[in-house]
C-alpha atoms as a PDB file:
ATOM      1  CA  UNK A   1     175.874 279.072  14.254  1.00  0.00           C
ATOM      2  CA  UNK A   2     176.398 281.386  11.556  1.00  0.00           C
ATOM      3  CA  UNK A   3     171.965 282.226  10.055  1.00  0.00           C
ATOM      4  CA  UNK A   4     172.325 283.297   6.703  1.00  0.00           C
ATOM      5  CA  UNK A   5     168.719 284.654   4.694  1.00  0.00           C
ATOM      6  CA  UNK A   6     168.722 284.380   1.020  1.00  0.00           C
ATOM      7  CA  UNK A   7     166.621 286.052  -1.576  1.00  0.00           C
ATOM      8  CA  UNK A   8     166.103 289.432   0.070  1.00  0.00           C
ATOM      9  CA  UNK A   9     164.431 292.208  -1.945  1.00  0.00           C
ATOM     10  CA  UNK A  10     161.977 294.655  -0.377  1.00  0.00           C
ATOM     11  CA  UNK A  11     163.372 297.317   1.628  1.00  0.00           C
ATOM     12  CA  UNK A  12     161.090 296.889   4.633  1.00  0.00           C
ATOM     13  CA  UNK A  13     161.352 293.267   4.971  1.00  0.00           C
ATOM     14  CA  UNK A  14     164.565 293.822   4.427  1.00  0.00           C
ATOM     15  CA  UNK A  15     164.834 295.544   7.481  1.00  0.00           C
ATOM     16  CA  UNK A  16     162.593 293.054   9.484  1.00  0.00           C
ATOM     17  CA  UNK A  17     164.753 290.507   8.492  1.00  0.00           C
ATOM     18  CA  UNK A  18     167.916 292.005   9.515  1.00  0.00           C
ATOM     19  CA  UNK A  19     166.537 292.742  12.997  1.00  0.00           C
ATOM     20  CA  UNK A  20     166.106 289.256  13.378  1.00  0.00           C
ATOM     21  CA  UNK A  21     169.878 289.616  14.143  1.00  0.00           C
ATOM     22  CA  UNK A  22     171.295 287.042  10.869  1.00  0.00           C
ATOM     23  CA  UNK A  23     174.606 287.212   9.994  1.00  0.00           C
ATOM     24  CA  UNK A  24     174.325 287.332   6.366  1.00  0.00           C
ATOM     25  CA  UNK A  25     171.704 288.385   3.605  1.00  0.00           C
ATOM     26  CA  UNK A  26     172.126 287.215   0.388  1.00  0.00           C
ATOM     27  CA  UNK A  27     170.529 289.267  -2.726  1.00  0.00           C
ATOM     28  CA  UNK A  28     170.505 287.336  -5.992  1.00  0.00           C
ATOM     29  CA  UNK A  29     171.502 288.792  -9.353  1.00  0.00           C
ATOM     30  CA  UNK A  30     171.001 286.271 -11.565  1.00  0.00           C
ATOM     31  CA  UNK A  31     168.291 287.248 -13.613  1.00  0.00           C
ATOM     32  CA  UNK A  32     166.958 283.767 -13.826  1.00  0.00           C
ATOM     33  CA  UNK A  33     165.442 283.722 -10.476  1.00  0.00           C
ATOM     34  CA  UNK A  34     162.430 284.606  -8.876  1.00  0.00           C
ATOM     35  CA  UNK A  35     164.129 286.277  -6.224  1.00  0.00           C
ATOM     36  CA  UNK A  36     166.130 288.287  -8.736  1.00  0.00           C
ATOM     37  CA  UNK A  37     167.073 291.914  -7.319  1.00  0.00           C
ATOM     38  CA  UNK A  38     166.550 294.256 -10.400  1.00  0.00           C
ATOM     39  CA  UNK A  39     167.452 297.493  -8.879  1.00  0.00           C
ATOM     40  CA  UNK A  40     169.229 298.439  -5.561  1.00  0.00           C
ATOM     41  CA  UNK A  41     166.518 298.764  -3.245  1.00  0.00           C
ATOM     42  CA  UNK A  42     165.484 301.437  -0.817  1.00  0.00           C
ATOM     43  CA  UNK A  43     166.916 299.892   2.109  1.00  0.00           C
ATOM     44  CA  UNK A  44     170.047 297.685   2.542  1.00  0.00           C
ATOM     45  CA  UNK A  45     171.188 296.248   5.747  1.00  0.00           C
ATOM     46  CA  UNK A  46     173.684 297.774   7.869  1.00  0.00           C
ATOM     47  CA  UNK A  47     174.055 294.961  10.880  1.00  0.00           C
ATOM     48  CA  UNK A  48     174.770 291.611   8.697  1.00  0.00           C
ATOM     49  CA  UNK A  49     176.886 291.185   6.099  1.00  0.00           C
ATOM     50  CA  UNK A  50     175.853 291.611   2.598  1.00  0.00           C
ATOM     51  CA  UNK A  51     176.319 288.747   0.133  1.00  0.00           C
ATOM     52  CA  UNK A  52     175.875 289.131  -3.621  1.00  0.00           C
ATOM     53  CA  UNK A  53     174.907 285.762  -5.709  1.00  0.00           C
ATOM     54  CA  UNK A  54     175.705 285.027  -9.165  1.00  0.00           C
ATOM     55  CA  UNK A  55     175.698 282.280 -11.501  1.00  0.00           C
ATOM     56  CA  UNK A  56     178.044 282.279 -14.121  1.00  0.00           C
ATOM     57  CA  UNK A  57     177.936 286.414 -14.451  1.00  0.00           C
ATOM     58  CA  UNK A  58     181.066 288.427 -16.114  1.00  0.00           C
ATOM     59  CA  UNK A  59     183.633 289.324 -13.920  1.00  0.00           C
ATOM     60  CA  UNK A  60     182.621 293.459 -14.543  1.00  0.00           C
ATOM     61  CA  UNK A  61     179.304 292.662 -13.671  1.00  0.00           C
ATOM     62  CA  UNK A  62     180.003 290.955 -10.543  1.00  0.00           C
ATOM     63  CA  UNK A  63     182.683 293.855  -9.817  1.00  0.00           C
ATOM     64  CA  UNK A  64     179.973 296.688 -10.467  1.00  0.00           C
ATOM     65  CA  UNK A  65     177.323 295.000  -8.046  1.00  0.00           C
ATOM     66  CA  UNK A  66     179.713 294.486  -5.580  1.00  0.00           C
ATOM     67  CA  UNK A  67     180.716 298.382  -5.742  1.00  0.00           C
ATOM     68  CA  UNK A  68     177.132 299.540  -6.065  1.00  0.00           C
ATOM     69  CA  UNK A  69     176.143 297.130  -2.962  1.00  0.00           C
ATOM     70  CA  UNK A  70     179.283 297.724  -0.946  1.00  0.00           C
ATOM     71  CA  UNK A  71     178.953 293.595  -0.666  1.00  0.00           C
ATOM     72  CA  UNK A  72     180.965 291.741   2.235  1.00  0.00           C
ATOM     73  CA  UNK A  73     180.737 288.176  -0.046  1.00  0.00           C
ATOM     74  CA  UNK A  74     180.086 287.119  -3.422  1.00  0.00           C
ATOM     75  CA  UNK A  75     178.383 284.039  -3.608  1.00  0.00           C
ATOM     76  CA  UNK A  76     179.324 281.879  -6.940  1.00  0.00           C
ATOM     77  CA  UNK A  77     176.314 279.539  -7.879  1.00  0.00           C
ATOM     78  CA  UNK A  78     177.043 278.425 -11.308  1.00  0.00           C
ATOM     79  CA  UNK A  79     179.898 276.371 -13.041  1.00  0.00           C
ATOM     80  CA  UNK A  80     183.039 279.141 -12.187  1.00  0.00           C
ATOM     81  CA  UNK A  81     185.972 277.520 -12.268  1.00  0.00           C
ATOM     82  CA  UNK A  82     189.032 277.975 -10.128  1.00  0.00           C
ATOM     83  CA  UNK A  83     191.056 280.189 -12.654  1.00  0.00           C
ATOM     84  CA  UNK A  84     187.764 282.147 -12.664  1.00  0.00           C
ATOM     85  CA  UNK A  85     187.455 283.088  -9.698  1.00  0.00           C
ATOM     86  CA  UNK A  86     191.241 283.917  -8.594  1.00  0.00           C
ATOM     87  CA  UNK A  87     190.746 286.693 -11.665  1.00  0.00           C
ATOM     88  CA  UNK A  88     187.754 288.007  -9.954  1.00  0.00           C
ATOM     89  CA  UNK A  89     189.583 287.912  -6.716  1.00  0.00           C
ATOM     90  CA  UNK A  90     191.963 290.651  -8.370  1.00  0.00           C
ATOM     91  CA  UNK A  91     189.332 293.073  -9.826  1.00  0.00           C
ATOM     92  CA  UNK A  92     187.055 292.972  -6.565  1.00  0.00           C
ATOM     93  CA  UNK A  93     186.877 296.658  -5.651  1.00  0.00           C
ATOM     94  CA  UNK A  94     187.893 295.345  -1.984  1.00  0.00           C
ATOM     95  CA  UNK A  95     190.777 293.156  -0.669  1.00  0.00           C
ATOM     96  CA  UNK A  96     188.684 291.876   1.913  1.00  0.00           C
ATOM     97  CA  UNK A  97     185.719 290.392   0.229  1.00  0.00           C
ATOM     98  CA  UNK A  98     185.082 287.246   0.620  1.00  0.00           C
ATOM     99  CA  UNK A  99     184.160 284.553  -1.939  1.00  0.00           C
ATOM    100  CA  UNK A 100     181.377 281.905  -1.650  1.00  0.00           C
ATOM    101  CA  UNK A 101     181.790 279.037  -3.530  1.00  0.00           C
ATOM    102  CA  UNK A 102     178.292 276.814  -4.005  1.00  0.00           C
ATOM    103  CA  UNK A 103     177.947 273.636  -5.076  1.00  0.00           C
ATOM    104  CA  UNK A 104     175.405 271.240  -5.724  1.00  0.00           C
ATOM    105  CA  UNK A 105     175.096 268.220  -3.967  1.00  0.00           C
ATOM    106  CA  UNK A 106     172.907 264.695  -4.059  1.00  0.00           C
ATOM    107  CA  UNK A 107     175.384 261.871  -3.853  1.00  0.00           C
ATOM    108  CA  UNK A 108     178.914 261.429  -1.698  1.00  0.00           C
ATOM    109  CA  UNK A 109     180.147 261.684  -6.144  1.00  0.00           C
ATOM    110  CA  UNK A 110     179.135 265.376  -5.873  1.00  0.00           C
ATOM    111  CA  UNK A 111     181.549 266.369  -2.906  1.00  0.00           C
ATOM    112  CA  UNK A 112     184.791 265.576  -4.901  1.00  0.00           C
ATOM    113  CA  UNK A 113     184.326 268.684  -7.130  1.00  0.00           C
ATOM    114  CA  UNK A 114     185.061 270.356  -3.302  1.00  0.00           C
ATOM    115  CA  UNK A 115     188.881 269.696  -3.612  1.00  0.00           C
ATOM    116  CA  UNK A 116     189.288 271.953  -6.864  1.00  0.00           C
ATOM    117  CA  UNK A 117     188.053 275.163  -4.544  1.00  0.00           C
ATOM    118  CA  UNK A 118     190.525 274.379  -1.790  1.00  0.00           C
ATOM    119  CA  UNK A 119     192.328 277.553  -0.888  1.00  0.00           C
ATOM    120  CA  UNK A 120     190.427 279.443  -3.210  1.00  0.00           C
ATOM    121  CA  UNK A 121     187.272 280.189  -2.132  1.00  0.00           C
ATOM    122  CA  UNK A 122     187.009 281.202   1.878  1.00  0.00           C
ATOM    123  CA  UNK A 123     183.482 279.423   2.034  1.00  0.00           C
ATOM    124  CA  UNK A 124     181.384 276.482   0.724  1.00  0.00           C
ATOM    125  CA  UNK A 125     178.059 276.164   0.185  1.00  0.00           C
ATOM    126  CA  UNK A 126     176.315 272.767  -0.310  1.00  0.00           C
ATOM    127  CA  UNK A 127     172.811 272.856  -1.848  1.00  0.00           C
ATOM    128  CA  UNK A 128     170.294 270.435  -3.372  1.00  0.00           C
ATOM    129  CA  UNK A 129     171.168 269.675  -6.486  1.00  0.00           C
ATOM    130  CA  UNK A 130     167.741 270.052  -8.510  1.00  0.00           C
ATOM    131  CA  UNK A 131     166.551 271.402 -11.792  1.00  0.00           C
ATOM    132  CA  UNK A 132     167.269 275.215 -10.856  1.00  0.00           C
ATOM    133  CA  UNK A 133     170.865 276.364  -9.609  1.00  0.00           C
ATOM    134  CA  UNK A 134     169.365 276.969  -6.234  1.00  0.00           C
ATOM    135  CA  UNK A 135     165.841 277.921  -4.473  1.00  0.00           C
ATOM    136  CA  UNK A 136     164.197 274.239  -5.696  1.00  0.00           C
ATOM    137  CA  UNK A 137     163.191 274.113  -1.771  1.00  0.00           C
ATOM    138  CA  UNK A 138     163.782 270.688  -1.721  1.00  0.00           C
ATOM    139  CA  UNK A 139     167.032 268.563   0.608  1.00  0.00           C
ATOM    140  CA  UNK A 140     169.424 266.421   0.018  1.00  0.00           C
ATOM    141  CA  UNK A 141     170.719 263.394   2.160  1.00  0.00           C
ATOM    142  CA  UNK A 142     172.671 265.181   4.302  1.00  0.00           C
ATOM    143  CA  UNK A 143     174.427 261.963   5.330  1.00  0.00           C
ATOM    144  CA  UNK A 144     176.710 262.374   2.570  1.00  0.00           C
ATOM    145  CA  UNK A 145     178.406 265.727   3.813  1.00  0.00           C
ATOM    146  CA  UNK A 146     180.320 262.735   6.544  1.00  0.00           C
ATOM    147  CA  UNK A 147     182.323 262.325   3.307  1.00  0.00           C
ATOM    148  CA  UNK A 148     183.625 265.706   3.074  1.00  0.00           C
ATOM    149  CA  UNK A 149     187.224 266.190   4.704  1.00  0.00           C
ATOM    150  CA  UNK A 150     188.511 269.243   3.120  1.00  0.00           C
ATOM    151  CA  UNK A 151     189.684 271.952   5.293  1.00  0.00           C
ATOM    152  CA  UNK A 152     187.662 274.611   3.820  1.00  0.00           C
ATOM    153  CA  UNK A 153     184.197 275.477   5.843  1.00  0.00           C
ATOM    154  CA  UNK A 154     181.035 275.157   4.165  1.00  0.00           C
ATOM    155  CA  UNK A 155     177.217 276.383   4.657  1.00  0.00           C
ATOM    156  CA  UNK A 156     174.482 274.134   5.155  1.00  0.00           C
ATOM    157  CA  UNK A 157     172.379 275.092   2.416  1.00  0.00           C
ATOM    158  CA  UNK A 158     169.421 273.067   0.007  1.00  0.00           C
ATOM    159  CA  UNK A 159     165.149 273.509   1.260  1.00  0.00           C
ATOM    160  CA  UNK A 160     165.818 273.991   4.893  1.00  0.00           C
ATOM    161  CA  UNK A 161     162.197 275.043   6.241  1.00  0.00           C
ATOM    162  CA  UNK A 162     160.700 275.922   9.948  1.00  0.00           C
ATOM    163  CA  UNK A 163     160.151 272.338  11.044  1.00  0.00           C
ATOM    164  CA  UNK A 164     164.157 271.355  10.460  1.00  0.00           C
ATOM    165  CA  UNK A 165     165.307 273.053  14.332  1.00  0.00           C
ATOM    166  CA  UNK A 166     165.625 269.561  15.289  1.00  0.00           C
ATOM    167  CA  UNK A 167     167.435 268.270  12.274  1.00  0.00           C
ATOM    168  CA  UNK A 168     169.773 271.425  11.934  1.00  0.00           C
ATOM    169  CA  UNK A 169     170.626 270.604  15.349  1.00  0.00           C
ATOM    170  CA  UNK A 170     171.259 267.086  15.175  1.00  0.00           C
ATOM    171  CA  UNK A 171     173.832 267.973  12.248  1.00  0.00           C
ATOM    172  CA  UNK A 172     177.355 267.860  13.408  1.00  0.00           C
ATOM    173  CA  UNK A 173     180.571 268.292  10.918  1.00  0.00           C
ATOM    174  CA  UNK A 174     183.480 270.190  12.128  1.00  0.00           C
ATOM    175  CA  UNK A 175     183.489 272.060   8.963  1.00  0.00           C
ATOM    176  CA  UNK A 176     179.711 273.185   8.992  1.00  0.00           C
ATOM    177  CA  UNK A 177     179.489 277.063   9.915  1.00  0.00           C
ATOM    178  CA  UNK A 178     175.519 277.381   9.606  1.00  0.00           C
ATOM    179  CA  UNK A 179     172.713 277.207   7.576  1.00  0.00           C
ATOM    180  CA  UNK A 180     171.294 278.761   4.787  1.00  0.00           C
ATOM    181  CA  UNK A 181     167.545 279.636   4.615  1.00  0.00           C
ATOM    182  CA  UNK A 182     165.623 280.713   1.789  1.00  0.00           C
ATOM    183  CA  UNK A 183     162.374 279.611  -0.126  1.00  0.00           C
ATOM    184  CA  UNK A 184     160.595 277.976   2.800  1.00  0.00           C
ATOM    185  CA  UNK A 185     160.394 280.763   4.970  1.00  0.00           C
ATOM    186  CA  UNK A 186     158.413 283.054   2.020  1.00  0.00           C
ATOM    187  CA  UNK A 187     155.248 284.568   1.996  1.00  0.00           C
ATOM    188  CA  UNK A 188     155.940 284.956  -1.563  1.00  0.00           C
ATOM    189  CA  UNK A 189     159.098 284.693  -3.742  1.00  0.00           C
ATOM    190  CA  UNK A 190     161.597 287.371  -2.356  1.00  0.00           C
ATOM    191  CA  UNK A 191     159.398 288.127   0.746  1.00  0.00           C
ATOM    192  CA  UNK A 192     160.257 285.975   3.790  1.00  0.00           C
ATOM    193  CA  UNK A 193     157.931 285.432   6.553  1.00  0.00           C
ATOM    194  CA  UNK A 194     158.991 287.393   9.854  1.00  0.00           C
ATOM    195  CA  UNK A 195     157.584 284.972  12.276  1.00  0.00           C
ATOM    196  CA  UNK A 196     158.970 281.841  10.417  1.00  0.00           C
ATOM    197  CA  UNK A 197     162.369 282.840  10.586  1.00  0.00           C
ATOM    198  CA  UNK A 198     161.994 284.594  13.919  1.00  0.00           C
ATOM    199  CA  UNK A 199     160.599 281.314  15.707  1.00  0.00           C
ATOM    200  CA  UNK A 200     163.352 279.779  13.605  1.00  0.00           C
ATOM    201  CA  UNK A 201     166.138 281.431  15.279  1.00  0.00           C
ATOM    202  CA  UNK A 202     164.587 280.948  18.850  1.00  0.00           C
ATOM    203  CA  UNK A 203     164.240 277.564  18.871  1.00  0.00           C
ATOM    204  CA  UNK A 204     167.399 277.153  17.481  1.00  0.00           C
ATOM    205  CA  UNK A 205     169.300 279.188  20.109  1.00  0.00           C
ATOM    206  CA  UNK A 206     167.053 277.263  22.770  1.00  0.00           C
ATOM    207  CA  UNK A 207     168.589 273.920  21.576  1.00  0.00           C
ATOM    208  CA  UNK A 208     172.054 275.355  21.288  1.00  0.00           C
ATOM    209  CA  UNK A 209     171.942 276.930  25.271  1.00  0.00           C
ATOM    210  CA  UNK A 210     170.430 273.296  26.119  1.00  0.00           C
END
């Protein structure tokens, strides 16, 4: 199961973070949020892959960020349409990047806008759909997700905290990759808490072995 951490900031947790062993770590620049990474920090990982997020951003700003943060994946959080994002596809400094396509979800409804990213971008995320684009820390029913059967895979995403190992678990949907963790494992907004995530990880492996 793929353990992406969202909302990274400060070099040495940072660092902490990534020797947790995740697979991704997401840095947000959309100035809107909390978590928003103003300047390139001190320290950026080197043993996960490095995943920009955006919401609605110009296609030169995305490209300069993902130069300047030599970023595996750009994560699209906003309302970017199709057409959109096969032009940023072609200005991407590298072939290889991949693109992250999130969408917000609270009814079975929401999962039909899925079918428009088909073959366009390589990954879905699902989150809460809540008053702010994404960190709200909150789920939705993830019942729903049974009514996705596109072909692309997707991200469990949307207030997933330390007391969800069973839950996360539980989950099954040929489609779902992993799970996205953010907010609830903070100390503080852009400062996740070591243990959290750490005991996190364990307990999920322990269930996975099992």
């Amino acid at each position: 199961m793929i353990i992406k951490v969202c909302g990274m900031r400060e070099a040495a947790n940072i660092r902490a973070v990534e020797a947790l062993g995740i697979d991704m770590m997401g840095f947000i620049f959309w100035p809107g949020s909390r978590r928003y990474v103003s300047q390139l920090p001190a320290y950026l990982p080197t043993a996960c892959r490095r995943v920009g997020v955006f919401v609605d951003a110009p296609v030169g700003d995305i490209v300069q960020h993902a130069d300047s943060y030599q970023l595996h994946a750009i994560q699209l959080h906003g309302h970017e349409s199709p057409a959109a994002i096969r032009q940023l596809r072609q200005q991407l400094p590298h072939a290889d990047t991949s693109i992250i396509k999130a969408l917000n979800i609270a009814t079975t409804a929401d999962l039909h806008q899925a079918a428009a990213y088909e073959g366009v971008a390589d990954l879905l995320l699902f989150d809460t759909k809540g008053p702010s684009v994404g960190g709200n820390g909150q789920q939705f029913d993830w019942h729903v997700l049974a009514a996705y059967t596109g072909a692309t895979p997707f991200l469990l995403s949307g207030g997933i905290g330390p007391d969800d190992v069973r839950r996360v678990h539980a989950f099954r949907h040929p489609r779902c990759l992993g799970v996205d963790l953010n907010s609830r494992f903070e100390s503080s907004p852009g400062v996740k808490d070591i243990p959290k995530i750490a005991s996190f990880i364990h307990q999920l492996k322990h269930y996975e072995q099992d």
